[in-house]
Protein backbone atom coordinates (compact mmCIF):
# COMPACT_ATOMS: atom_id res chain seq x y z
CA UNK A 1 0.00 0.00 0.00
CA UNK A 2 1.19 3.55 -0.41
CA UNK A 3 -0.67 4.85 2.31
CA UNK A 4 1.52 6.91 4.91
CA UNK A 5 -0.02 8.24 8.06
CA UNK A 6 1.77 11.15 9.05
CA UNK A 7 1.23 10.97 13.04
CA UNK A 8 3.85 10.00 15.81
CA UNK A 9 6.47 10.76 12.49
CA UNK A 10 7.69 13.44 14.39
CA UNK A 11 7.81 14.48 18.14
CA UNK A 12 8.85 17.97 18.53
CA UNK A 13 10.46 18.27 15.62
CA UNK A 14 12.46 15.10 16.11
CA UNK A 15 11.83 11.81 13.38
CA UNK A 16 10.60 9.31 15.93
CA UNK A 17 10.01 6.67 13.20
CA UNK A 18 12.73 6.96 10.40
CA UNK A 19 11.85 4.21 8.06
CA UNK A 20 8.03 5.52 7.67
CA UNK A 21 9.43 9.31 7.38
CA UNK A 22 11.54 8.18 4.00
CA UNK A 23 8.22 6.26 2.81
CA UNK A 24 6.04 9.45 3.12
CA UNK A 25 9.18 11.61 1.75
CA UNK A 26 9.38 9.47 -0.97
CA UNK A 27 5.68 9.21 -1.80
CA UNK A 28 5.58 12.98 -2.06
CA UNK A 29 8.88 13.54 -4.27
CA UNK A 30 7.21 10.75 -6.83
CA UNK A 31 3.66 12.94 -6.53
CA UNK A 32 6.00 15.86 -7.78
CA UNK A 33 7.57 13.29 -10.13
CA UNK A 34 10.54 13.37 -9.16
CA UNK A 35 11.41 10.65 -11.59
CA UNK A 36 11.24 12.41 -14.61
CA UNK A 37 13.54 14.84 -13.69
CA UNK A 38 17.75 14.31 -13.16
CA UNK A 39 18.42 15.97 -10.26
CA UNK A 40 16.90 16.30 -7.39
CA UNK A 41 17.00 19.30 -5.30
CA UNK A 42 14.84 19.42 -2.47
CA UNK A 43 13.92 22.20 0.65
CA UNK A 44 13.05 20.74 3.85
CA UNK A 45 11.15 23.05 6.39
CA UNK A 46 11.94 22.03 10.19
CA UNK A 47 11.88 23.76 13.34
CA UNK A 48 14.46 25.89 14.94
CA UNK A 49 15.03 24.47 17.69
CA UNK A 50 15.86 21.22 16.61
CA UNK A 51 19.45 19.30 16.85
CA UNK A 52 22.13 19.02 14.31
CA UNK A 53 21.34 14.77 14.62
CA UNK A 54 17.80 15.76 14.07
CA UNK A 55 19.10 17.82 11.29
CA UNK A 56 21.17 15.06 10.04
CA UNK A 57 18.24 12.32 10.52
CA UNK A 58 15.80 14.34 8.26
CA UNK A 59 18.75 15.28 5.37
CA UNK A 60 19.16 11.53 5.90
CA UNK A 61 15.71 10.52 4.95
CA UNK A 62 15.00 12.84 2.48
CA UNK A 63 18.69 11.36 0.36
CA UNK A 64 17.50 8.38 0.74
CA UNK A 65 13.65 8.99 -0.74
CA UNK A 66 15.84 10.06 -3.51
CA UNK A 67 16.72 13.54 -3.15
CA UNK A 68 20.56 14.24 -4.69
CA UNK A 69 20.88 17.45 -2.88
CA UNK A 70 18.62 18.42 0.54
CA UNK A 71 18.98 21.99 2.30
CA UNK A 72 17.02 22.81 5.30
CA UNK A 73 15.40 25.76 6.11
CA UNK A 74 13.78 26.49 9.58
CA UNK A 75 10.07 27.02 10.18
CA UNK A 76 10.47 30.99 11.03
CA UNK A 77 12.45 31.55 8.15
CA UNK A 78 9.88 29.43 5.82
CA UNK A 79 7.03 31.59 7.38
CA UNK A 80 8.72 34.59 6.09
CA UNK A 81 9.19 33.77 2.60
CA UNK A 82 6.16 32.34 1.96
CA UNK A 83 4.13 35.87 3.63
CA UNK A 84 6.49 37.86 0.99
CA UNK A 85 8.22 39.20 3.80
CA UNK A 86 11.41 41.02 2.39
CA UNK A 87 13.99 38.78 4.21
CA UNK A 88 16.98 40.36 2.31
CA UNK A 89 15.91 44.06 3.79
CA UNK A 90 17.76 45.67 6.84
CA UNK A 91 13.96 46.09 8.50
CA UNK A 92 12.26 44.24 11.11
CA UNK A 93 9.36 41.63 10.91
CA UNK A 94 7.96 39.59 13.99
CA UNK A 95 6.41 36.03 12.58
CA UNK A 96 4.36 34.22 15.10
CA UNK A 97 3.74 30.74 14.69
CA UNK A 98 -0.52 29.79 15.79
CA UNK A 99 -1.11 26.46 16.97
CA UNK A 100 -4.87 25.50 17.58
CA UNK A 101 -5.44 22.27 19.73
């Protein structure tokens, strides 16, 4: 089956089931079709206040889904881009992050 249920994956940012976290990463990267393309760049968004073996276990997963080249980028920093924020610009911005329960 290629059904992937994405709860318990991660626990506060950390990959608490590895081998299910490639089989959803991989899932997604063929949705994209990743296969028709040579290579594969992919952005991972993560929190910030996760370790660099977290770090390392999520670069990890996402190479071996098939990504040639992973970069990750942390949640706040995500946030910003994708409001249109203007990152590059000496000015402030505040982005808060809404959870509901």
């Amino acid at each position: 089956s290629s059904d992937v249920c994405s709860s318990d994956l991660l626990r506060k940012g950390a990959i608490t089931d590895f081998d299910t976290t490639q089989r959803m990463i991989r899932l997604i990267l063929q949705q994209v079709g990743v296969g028709r393309f040579g290579k594969t760049r992919v952005v991972v968004c993560v929190p910030s206040v996760i370790t660099p073996v977290e770090r390392r276990a999520v670069t990890d997963a996402a190479r071996r889904a098939g990504a040639s080249d992973v970069r990750l980028i942390d949640q706040p920093m995500a946030a910003a881009i994708g409001s249109g924020l203007p990152i590059h610009e000496p000015i402030g911005n505040m982005v808060i992050a809404c959870r509901q329960p």
